[in-house]
Protein backbone atom coordinates (compact mmCIF):
# COMPACT_ATOMS: atom_id res chain seq x y z
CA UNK A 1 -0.18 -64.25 -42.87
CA UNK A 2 0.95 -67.36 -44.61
CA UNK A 3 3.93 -66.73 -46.75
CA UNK A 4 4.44 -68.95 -49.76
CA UNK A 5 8.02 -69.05 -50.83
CA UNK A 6 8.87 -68.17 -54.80
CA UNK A 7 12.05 -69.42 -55.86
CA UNK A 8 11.04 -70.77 -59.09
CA UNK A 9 10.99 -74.51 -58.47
CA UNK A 10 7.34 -74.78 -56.54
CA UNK A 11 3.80 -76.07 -57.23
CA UNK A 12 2.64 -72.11 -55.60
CA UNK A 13 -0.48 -71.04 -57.26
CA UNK A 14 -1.73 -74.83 -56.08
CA UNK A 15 -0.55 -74.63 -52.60
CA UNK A 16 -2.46 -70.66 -52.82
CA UNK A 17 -5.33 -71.68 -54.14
CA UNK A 18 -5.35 -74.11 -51.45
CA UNK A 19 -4.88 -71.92 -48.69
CA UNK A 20 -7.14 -69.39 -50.02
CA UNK A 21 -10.33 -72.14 -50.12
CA UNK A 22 -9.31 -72.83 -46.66
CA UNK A 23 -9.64 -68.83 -45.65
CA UNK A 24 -6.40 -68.51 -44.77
CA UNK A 25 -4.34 -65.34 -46.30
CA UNK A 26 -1.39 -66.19 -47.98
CA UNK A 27 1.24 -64.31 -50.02
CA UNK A 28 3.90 -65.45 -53.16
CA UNK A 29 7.02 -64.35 -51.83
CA UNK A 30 9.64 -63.32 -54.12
CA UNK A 31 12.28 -61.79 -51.35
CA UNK A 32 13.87 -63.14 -48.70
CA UNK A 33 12.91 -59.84 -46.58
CA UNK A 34 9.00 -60.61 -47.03
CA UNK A 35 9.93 -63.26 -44.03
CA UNK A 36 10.21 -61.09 -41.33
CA UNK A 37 6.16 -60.22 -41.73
CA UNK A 38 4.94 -63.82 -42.22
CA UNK A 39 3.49 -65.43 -39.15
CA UNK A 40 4.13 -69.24 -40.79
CA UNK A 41 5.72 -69.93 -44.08
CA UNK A 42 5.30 -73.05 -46.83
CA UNK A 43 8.16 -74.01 -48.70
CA UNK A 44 7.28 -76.08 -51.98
CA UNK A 45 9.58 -77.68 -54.46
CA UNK A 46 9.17 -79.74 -57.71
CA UNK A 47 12.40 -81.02 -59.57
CA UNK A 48 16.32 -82.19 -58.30
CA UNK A 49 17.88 -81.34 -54.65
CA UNK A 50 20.98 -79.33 -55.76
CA UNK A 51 18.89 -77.42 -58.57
CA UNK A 52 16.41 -76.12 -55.58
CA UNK A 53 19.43 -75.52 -53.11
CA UNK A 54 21.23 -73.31 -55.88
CA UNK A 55 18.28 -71.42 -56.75
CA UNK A 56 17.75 -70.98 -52.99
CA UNK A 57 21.42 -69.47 -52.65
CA UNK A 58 21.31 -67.67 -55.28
CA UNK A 59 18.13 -65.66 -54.77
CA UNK A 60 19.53 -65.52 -51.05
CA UNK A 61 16.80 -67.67 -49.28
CA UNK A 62 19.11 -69.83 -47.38
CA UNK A 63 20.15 -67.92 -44.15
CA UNK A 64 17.11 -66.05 -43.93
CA UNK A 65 14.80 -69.43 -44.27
CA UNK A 66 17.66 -70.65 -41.53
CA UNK A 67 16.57 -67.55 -39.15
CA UNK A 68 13.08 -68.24 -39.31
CA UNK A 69 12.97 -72.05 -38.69
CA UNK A 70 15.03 -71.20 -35.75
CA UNK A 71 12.57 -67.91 -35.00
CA UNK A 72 9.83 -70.58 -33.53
CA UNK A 73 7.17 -69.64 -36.07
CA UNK A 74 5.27 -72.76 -38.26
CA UNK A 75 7.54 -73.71 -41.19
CA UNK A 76 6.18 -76.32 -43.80
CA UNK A 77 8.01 -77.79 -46.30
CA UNK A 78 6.34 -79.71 -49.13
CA UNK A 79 7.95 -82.26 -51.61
CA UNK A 80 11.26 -81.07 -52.59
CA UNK A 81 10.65 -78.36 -49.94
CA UNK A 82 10.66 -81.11 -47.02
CA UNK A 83 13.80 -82.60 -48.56
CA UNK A 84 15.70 -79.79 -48.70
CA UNK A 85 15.15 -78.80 -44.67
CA UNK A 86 17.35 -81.67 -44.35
CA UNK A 87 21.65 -81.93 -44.61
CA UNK A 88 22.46 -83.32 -47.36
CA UNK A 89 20.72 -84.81 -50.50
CA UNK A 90 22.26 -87.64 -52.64
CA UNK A 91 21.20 -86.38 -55.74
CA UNK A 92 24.15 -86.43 -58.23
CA UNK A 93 26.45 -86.02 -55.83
CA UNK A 94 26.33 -84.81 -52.50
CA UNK A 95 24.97 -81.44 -51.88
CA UNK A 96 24.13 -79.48 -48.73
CA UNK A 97 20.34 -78.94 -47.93
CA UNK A 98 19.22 -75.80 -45.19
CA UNK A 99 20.08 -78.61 -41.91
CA UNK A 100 16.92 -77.78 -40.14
CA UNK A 101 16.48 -81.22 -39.80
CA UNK A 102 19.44 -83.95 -39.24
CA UNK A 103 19.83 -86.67 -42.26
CA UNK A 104 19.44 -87.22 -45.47
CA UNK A 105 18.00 -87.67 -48.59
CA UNK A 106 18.40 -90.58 -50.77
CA UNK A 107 17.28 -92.49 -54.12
CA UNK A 108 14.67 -95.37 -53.63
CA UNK A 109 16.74 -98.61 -54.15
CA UNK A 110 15.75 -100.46 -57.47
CA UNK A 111 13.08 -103.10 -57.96
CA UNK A 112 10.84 -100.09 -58.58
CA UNK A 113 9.45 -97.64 -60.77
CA UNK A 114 10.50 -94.63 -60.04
CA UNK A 115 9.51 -91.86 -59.76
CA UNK A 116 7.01 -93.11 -56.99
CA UNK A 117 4.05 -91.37 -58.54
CA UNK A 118 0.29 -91.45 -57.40
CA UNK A 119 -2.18 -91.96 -54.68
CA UNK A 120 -0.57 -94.13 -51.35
CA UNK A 121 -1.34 -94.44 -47.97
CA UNK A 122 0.22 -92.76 -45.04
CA UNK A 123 0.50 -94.77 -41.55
CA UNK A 124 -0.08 -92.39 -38.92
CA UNK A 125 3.64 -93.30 -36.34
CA UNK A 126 2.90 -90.52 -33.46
CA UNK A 127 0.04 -87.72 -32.75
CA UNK A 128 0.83 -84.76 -34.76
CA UNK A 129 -0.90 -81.63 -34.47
CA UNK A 130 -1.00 -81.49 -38.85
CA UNK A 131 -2.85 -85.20 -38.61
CA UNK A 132 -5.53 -84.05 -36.20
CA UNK A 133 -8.97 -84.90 -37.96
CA UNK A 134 -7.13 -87.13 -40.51
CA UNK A 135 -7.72 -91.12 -39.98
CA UNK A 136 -4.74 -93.50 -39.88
CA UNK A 137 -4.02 -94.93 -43.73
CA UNK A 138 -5.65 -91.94 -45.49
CA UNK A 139 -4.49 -91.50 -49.17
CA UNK A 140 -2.16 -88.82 -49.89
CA UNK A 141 -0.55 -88.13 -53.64
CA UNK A 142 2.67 -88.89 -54.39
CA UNK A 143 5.41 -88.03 -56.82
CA UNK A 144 9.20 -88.17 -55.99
CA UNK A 145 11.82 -90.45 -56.91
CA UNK A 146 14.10 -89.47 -53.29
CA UNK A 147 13.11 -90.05 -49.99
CA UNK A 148 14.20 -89.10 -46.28
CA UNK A 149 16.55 -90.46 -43.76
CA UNK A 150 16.18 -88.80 -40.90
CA UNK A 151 19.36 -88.98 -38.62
CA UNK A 152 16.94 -89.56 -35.73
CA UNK A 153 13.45 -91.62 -36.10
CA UNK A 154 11.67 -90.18 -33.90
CA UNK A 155 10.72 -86.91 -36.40
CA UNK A 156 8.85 -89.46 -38.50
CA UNK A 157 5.00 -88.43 -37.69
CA UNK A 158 3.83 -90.61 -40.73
CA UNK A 159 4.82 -93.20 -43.29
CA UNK A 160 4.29 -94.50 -45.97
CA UNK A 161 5.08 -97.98 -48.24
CA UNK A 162 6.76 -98.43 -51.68
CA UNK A 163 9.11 -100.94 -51.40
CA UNK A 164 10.51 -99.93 -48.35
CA UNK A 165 8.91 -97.70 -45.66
CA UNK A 166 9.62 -94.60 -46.35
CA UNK A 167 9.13 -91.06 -43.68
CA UNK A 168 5.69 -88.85 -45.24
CA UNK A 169 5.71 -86.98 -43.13
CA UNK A 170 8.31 -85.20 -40.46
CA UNK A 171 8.76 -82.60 -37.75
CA UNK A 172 10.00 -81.55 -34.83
CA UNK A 173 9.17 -77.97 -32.88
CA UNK A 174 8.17 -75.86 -35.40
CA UNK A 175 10.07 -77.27 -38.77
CA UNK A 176 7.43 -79.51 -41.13
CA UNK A 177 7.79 -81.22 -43.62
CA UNK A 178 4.90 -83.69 -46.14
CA UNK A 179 6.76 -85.96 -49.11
CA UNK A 180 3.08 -86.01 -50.19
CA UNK A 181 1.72 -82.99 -51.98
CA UNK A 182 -0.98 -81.77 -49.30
CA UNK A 183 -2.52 -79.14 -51.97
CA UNK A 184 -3.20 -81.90 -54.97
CA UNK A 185 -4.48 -84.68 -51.88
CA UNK A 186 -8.39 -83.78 -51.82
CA UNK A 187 -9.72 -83.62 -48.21
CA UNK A 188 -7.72 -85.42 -45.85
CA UNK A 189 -4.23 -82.83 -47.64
CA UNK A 190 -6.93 -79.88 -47.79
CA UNK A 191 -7.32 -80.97 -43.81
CA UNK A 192 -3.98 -81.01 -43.25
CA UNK A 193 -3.17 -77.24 -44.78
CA UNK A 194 -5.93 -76.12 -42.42
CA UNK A 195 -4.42 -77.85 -39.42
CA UNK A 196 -1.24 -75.84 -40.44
CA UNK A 197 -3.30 -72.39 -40.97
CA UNK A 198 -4.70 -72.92 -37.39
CA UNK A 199 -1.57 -73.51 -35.87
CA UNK A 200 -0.20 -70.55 -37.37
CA UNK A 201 -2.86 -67.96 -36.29
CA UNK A 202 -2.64 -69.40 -32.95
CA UNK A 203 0.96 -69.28 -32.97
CA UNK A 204 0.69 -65.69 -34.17
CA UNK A 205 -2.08 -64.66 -31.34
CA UNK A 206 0.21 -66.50 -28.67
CA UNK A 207 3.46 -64.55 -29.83
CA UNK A 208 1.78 -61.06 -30.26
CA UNK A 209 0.75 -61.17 -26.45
């Protein structure tokens, strides 16, 4: 089971819908003690760093989303949800994110609109099991006006161009995360959810021996 995490600042019933075309069962989670039954989770986010880490704390997400990336089970963060796996986001003012991953996240620079909104390519930087079946430069949607800085480069799996180059997508073990919004990028983000669903029920078969 697929748990989708509810802490009012997520795209979920896309990201469901998504998973549910794909055959994959997935459930809204509302409580942080739903994690301890989910064999992979998704974390989505739409809107500011600090307002997502605050409604995270206060509906008591953050330790328990801390336990499970370090349980070794698939963890996916999407949009706002990969930013917020990081340290620290710049967003007015500094404000701690769940440190699953070391770095950042920062405002593009100016010289362009912003937010950074539509269809873009992502360059494929290393094999990753979530890019298996997708070709190199495939067209992913876009809409964020922050961006990552990983402390170390090599969790950048894929990148992508506006202005600067800029990490898509990130990982390392089991903790995921897409800029892009996988669940509003047609086939090659519909291919990419069902990469993550596989992983997951393998995962899940490989742990339950």
């Amino acid at each position: 089971m697929i748990g989708i995490v509810d802490y009012g600042r997520g795209n979920l019933r896309s990201v469901e819908k998504a998973l549910a075309r794909l055959q994959f069962p997935a459930k809204i989670m509302t409580d942080a003690t739903e994690l301890a039954d989910m064999d992979g989770i998704i974390l989505p986010g739409v809107g500011a760093f600090a307002d997502a880490m605050a409604a995270l704390t206060e509906q008591g997400w953050v330790e328990p989303l801390r336990q499970f990336g370090a349980s070794g089970r698939p963890f996916l963060g999407i949009c706002l949800g990969m930013q917020v796996l990081f340290e620290l986001g710049e967003e007015h003012g500094n404000h701690q994110g769940l440190g699953l991953l070391p770095g950042r996240v920062v405002r593009f620079p100016e010289g362009r609109k912003v937010p950074h909104m539509g269809w873009n390519t992502v360059h494929q930087e290393k094999p990753s099991l979530l890019l298996e079946g997708i070709p190199d430069e495939s067209f992913f949607y876009f809409v964020h006006s922050y961006y990552a800085v990983p402390e170390n480069p090599e969790v950048v799996a894929g990148s992508c161009e506006y202005g600067i180059r800029f990490p898509a997508l990130v990982g390392r073990n089991n903790i995921w995360g897409a800029q892009f919004h996988p669940e509003k990028s047609s086939p090659w983000g519909l291919k990419l959810l069902e990469n993550f669903g596989k992983w997951v029920n393998q995962n899940a078969r490989v742990s339950s021996h």
